[in-house]
Protein backbone atom coordinates (compact mmCIF):
# COMPACT_ATOMS: atom_id res chain seq x y z
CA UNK A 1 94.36 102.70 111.03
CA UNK A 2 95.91 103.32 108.03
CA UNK A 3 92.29 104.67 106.56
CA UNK A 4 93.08 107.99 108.33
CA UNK A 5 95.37 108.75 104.94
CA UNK A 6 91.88 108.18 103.30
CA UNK A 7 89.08 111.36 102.82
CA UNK A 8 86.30 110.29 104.82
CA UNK A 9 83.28 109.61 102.27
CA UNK A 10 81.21 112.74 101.87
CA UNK A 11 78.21 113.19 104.12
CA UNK A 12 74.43 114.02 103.50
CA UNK A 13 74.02 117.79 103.34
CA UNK A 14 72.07 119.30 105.63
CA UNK A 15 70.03 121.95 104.33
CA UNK A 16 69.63 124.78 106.93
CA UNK A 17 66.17 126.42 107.06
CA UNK A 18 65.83 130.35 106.81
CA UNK A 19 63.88 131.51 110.22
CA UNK A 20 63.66 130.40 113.69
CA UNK A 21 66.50 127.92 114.21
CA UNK A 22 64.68 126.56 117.64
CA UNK A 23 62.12 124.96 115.13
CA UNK A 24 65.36 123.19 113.08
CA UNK A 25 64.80 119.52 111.93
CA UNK A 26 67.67 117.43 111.55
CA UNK A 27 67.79 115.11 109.03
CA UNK A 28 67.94 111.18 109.90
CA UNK A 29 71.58 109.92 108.76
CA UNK A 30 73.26 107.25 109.28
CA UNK A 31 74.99 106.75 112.58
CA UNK A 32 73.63 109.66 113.81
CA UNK A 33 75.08 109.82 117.24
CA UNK A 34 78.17 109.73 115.42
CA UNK A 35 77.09 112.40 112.52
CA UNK A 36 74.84 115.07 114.39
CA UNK A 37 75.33 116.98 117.09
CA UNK A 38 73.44 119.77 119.12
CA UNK A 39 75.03 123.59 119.10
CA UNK A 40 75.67 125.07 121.39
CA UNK A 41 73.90 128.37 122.40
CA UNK A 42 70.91 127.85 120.09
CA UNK A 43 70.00 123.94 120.53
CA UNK A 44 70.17 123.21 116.98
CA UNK A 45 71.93 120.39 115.18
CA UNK A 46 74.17 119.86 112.51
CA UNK A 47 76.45 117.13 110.97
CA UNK A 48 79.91 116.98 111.86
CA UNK A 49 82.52 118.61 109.68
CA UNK A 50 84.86 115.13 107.67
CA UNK A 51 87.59 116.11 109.32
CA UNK A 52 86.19 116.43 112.49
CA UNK A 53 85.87 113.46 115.39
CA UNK A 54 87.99 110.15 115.97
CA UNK A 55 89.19 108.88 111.75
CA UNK A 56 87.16 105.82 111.10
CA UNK A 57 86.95 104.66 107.66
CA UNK A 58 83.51 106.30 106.35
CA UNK A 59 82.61 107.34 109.95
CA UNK A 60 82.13 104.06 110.86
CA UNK A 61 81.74 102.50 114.12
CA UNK A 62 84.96 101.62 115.95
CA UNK A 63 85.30 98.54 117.96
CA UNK A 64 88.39 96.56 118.94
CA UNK A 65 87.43 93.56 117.32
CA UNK A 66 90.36 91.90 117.73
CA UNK A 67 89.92 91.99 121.61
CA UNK A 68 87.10 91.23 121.62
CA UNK A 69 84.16 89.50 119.96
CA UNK A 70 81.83 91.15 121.92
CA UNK A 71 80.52 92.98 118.59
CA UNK A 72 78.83 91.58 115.43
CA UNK A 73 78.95 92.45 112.16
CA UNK A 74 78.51 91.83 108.41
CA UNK A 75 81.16 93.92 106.46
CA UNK A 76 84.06 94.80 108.20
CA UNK A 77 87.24 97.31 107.29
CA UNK A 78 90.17 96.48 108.74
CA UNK A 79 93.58 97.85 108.79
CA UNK A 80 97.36 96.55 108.01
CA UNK A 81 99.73 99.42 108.39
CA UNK A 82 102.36 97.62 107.24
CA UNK A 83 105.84 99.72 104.80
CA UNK A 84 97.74 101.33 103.51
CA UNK A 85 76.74 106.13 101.86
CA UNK A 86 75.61 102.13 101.44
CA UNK A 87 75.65 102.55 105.22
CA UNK A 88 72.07 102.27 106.02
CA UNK A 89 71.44 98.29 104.67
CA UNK A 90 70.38 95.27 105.37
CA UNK A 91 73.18 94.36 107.75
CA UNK A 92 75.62 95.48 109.78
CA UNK A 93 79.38 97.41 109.05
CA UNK A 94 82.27 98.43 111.60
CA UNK A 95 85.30 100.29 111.38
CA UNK A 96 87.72 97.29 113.30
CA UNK A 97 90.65 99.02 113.56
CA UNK A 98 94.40 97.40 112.53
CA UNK A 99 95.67 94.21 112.77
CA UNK A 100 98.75 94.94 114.84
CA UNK A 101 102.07 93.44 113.30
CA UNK A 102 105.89 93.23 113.73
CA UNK A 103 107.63 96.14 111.56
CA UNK A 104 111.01 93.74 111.63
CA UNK A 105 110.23 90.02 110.38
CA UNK A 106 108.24 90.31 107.34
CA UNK A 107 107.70 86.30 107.84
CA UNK A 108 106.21 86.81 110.94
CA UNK A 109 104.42 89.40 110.25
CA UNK A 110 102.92 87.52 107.57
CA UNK A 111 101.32 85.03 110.18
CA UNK A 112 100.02 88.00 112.05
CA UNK A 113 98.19 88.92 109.48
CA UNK A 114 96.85 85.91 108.42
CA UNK A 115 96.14 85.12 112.20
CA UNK A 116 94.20 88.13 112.70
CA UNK A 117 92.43 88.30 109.41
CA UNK A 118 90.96 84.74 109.88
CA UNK A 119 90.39 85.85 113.05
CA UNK A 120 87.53 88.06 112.07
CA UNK A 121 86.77 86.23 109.33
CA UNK A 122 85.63 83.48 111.20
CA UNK A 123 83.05 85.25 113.42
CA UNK A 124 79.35 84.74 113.47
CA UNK A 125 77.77 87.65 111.50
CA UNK A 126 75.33 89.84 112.53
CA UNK A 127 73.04 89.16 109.48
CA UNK A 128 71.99 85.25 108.29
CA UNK A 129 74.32 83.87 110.59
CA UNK A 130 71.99 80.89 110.81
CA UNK A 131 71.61 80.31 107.14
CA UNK A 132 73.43 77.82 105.10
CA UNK A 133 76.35 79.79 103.66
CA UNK A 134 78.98 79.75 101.14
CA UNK A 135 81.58 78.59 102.99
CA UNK A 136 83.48 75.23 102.90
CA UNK A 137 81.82 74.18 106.20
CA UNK A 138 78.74 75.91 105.00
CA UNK A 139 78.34 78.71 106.94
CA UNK A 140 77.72 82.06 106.61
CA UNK A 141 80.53 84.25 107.29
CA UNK A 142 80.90 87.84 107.35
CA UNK A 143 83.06 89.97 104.75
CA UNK A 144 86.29 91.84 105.40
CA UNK A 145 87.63 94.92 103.38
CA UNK A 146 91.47 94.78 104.31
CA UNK A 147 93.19 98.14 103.65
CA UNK A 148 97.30 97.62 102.73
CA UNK A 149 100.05 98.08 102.98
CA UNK A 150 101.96 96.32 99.66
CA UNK A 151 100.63 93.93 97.71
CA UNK A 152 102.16 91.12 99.73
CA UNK A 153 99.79 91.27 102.32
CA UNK A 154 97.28 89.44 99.55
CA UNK A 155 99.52 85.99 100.25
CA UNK A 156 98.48 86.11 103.94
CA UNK A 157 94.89 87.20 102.95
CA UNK A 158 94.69 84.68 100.92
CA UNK A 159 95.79 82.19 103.29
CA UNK A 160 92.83 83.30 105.40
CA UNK A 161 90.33 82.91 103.05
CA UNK A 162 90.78 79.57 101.72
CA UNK A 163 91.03 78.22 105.28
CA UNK A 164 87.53 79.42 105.15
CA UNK A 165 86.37 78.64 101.56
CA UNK A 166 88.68 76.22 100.11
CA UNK A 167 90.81 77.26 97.11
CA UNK A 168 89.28 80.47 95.45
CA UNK A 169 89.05 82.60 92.69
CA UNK A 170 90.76 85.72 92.40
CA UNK A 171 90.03 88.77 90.59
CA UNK A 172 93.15 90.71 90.63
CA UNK A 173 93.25 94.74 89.70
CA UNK A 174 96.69 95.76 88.55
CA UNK A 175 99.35 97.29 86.20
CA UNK A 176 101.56 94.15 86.94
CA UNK A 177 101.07 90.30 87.08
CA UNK A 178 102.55 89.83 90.59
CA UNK A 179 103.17 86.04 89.58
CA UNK A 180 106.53 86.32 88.82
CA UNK A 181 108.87 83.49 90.46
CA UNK A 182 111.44 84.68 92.92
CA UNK A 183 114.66 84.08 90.72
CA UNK A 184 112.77 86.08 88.19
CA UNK A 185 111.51 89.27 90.55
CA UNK A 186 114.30 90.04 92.72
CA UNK A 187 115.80 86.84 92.66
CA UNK A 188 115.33 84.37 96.04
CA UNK A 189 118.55 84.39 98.49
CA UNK A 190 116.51 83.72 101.43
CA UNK A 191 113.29 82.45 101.93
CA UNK A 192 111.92 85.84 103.56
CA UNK A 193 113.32 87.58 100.25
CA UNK A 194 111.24 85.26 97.86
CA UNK A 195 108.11 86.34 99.17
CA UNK A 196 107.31 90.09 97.59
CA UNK A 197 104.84 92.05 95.96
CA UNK A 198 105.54 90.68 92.55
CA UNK A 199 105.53 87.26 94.08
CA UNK A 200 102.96 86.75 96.59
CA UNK A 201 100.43 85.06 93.74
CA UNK A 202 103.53 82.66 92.39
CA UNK A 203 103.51 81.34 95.71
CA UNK A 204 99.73 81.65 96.73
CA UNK A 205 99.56 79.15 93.27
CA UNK A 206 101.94 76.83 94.98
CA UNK A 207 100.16 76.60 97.99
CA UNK A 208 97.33 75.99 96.59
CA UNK A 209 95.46 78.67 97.50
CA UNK A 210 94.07 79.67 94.08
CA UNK A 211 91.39 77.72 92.11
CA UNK A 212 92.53 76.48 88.97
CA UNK A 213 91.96 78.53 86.01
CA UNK A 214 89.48 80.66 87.24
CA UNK A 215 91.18 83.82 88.20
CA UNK A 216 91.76 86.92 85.88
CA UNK A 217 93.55 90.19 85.99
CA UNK A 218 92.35 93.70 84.94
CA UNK A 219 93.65 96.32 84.14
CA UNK A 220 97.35 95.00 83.52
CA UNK A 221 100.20 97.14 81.01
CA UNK A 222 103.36 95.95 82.61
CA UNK A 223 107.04 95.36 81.92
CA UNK A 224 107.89 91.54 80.97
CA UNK A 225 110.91 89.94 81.42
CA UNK A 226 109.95 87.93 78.68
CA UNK A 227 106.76 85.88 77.17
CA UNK A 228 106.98 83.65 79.39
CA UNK A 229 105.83 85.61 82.23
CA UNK A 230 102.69 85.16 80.09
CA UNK A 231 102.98 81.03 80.67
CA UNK A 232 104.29 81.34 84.00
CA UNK A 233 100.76 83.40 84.61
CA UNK A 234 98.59 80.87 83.25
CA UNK A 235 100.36 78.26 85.42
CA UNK A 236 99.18 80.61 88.58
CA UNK A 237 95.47 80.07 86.82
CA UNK A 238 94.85 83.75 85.52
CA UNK A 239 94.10 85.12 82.60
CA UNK A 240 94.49 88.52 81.80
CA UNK A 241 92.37 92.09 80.19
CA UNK A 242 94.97 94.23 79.83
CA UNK A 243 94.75 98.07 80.17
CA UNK A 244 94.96 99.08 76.35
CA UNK A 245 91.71 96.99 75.56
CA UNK A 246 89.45 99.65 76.89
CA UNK A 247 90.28 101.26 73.95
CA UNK A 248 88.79 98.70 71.61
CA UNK A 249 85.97 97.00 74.09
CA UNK A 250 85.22 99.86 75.82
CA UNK A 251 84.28 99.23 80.03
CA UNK A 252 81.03 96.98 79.01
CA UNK A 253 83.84 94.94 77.16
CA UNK A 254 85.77 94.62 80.23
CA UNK A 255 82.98 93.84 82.50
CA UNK A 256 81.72 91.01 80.45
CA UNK A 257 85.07 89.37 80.07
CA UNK A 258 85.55 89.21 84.16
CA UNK A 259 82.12 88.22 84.52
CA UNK A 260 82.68 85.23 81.69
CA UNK A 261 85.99 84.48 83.35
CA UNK A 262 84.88 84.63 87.57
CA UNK A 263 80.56 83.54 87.13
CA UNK A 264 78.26 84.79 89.43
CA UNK A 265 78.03 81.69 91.44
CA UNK A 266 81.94 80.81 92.54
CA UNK A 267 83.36 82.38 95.65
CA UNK A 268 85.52 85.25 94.49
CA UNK A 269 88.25 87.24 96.70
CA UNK A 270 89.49 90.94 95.08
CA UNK A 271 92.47 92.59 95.24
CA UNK A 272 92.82 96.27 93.78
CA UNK A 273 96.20 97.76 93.76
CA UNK A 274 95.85 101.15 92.78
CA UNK A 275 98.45 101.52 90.56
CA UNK A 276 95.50 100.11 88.33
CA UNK A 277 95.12 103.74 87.64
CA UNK A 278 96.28 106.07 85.52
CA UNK A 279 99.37 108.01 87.15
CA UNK A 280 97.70 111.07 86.63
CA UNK A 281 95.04 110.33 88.71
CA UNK A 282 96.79 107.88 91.26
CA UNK A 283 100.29 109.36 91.45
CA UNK A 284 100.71 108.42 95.41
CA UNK A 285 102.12 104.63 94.70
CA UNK A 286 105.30 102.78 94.92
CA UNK A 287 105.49 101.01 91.47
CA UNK A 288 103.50 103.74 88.64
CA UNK A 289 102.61 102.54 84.85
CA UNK A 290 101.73 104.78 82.39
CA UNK A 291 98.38 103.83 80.24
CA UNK A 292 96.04 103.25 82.86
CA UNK A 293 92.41 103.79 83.51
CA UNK A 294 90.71 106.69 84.59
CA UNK A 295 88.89 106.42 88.12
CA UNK A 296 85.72 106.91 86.32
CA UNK A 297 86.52 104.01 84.17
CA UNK A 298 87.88 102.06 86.97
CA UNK A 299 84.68 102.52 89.04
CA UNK A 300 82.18 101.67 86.03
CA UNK A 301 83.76 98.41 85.61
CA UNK A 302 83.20 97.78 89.71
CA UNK A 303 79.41 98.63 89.44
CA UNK A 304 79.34 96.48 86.34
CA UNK A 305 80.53 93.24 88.81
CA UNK A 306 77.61 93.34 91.02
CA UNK A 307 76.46 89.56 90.79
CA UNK A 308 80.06 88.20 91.67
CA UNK A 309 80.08 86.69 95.13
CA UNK A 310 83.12 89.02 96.12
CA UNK A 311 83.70 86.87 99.95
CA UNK A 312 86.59 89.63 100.67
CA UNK A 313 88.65 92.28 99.00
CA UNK A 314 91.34 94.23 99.73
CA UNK A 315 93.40 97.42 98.32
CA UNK A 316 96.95 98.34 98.62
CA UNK A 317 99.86 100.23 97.55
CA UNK A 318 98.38 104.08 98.13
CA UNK A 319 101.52 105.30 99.48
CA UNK A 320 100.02 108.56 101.48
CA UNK A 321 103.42 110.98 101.25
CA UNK A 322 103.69 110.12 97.23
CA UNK A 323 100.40 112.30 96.80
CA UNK A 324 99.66 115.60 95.54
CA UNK A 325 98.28 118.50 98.06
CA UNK A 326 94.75 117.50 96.49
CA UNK A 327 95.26 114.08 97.87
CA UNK A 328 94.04 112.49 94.39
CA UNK A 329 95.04 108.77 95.32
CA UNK A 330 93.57 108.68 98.72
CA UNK A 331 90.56 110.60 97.67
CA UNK A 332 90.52 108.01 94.41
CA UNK A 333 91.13 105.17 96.95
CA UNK A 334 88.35 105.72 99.34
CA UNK A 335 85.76 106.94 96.35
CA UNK A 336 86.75 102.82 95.04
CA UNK A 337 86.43 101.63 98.25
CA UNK A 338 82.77 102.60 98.36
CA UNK A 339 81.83 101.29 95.17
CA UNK A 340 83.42 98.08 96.43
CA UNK A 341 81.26 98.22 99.80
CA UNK A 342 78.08 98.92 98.01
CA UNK A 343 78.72 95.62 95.54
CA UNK A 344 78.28 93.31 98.71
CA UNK A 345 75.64 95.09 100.01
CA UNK A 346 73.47 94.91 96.73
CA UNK A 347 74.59 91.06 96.64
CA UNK A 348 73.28 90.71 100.30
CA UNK A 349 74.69 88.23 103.16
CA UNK A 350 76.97 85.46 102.16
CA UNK A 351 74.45 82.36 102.40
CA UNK A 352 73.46 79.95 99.69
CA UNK A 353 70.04 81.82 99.57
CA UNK A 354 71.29 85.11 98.89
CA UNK A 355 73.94 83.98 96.28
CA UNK A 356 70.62 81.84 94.30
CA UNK A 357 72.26 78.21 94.83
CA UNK A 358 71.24 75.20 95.99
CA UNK A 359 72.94 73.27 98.56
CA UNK A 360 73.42 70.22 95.86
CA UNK A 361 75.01 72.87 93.94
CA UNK A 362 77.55 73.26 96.41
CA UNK A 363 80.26 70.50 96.07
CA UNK A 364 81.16 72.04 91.93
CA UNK A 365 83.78 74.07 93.79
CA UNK A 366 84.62 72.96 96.87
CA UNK A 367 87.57 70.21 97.06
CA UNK A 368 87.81 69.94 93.52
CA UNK A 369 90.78 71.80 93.27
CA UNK A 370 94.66 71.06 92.89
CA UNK A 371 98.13 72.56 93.44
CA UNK A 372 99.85 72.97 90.28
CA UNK A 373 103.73 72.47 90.34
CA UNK A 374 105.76 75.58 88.33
């Protein structure tokens, strides 16, 4: 899974006592069949060394889910290698492995994804699963973390999702827009060609896969072929914070314009590409912008989102060879990936009563949504 490239999260210390070592207590962990395990020669215990034992993301769980659906769960990482300690909770979260995919038809491979991805999406979960949920056919449904890849495996993502929740809102971490139109970004000789990683949301706004102006991006300081990128991006139903208003609104600034923009009651998908930060402290990435936010700054503003109904996320672009012997991206990568987990595990399971709706409340969302033509 591409999550190897990733630090695994850092584990409880275990504080050794000073004496007889037959009289050793462990400490309880989570997963700790996974985490602890008895020495030899003395009969002690002790947790496993991070780089030690089979490379799940966090030191999850593995299971093929993909295989099989012989295992439930509530959050759920899962892999798409394609060119990327909230532990103990309420529910249940696995490490599921890739989604395998064709390295030489990027169309196809863009069906894979979505095929697989809806695949898991669509399982019962292990928490609520009987519970009126968010979802278009009012369900429950678990959550999936999908780890890229480019940013062009959002359009398949996103394909996934609204299957399950109708046309969604979109909160959208970047340096760049990524709604440019093909003839603009790359220009559009093919079909296969038109479909990129500064294109996937132009398209994602044509299929109407994206609620209408409800989406925002954060974070943005990019190159414009002109201002009207800028109306192109409000026909794609975002609006924007861009990186250099830290500077005047500071991260509580920031917070409370995504908040104004997303609610707290909507179903929201996010997307973090990690050239979001700073080059200096995410150099490993295919497409760096100066100006960018610190990882400090970058997680504050997560933790600040924790009453958005965030359904599924993913992050892409950490491009593992680009980084420094300190492995700052990866390290930076995981470290957001956390903060990330722990907002849908303070938010709870993805039912009506967990989110504080009604059922009536339901239908201001769902279906009331339509394509807009560019």
């Amino acid at each position: 899974m591409i999550c190897k490239h990733i630090p695994l999260l850092a584990l409880t210390a275990l504080v050794a006592a000073h004496g007889d070592h037959d009289h050793q207590e462990p400490m309880e962990g989570p997963h700790k069949s996974l985490w602890y395990n008895t020495l030899p020669g003395d009969g002690g215990t002790q947790a496993d060394a991070v780089f030690s034992g089979i490379s799940t993301f966090g030191r999850l769980p593995y299971f093929p889910c993909l295989s099989s659906d012989a295992e439930k769960y509530d959050i759920a990482f899962i892999g798409k290698p394609q060119d990327t300690n909230p532990f103990n909770f309420w529910g249940k979260v696995i490490d599921c492995g890739d989604i395998p995919v064709t390295s030489y038809d990027n169309n196809y491979a863009l069906q894979q994804i979505e095929h697989g991805h809806h695949t898991l999406l669509s399982r019962t979960p292990a928490t609520a699963a009987k519970e009126v949920g968010l979802s278009s056919k009012s369900k429950t449904l678990p959550r999936l973390i999908t780890l890229g890849g480019d940013h062009t495996i959002t359009l398949p993502l996103l394909r996934s999702v609204t299957r399950a929740y109708g046309p969604i809102a979109v909160l959208h971490f970047d340096s760049h827009l990524d709604t440019w139109k093909p003839k603009v970004f790359g220009g559009a000789p093919t079909k296969q060609a038109a479909i990129n990683h500064g294109t996937y949301f132009y398209h994602a706004a044509q299929e109407g896969l994206i609620a209408n102006d409800s989406s925002i991006h954060a974070g943005i300081r990019t190159t414009l072929s002109g201002l009207s990128d800028y109306d192109n991006d409000g026909y794609c139903g975002f609006t924007r914070v861009e990186a250099r208003e830290i500077d005047e609104i500071g991260t509580e600034g920031i917070i409370k314009r995504i908040r104004e923009r997303l609610g707290t009651e909507r179903p929201v998908y996010l997307s973090i590409d990690i050239d979001t930060l700073d080059p200096a402290f995410a150099p490993a990435t295919g497409t760096p912008e100066t100006g960018g936010w610190t990882t400090r700054e970058l997680r504050t503003i997560i933790r600040g989102l924790q009453d958005i109904n965030f359904v599924s996320a993913d992050i892409v672009e950490v491009a593992p060879a680009y980084d420094t012997n300190a492995e700052l991206t990866t390290m930076a990568a995981a470290d957001v990936l956390f903060e990330v987990m722990s907002l849908m595990v303070k938010k709870g399971p993805l039912s009506v009563e967990a989110a504080g709706r009604k059922v009536s409340e339901l239908g201001c969302w769902k279906g009331s949504e339509t394509k807009k033509e560019l």
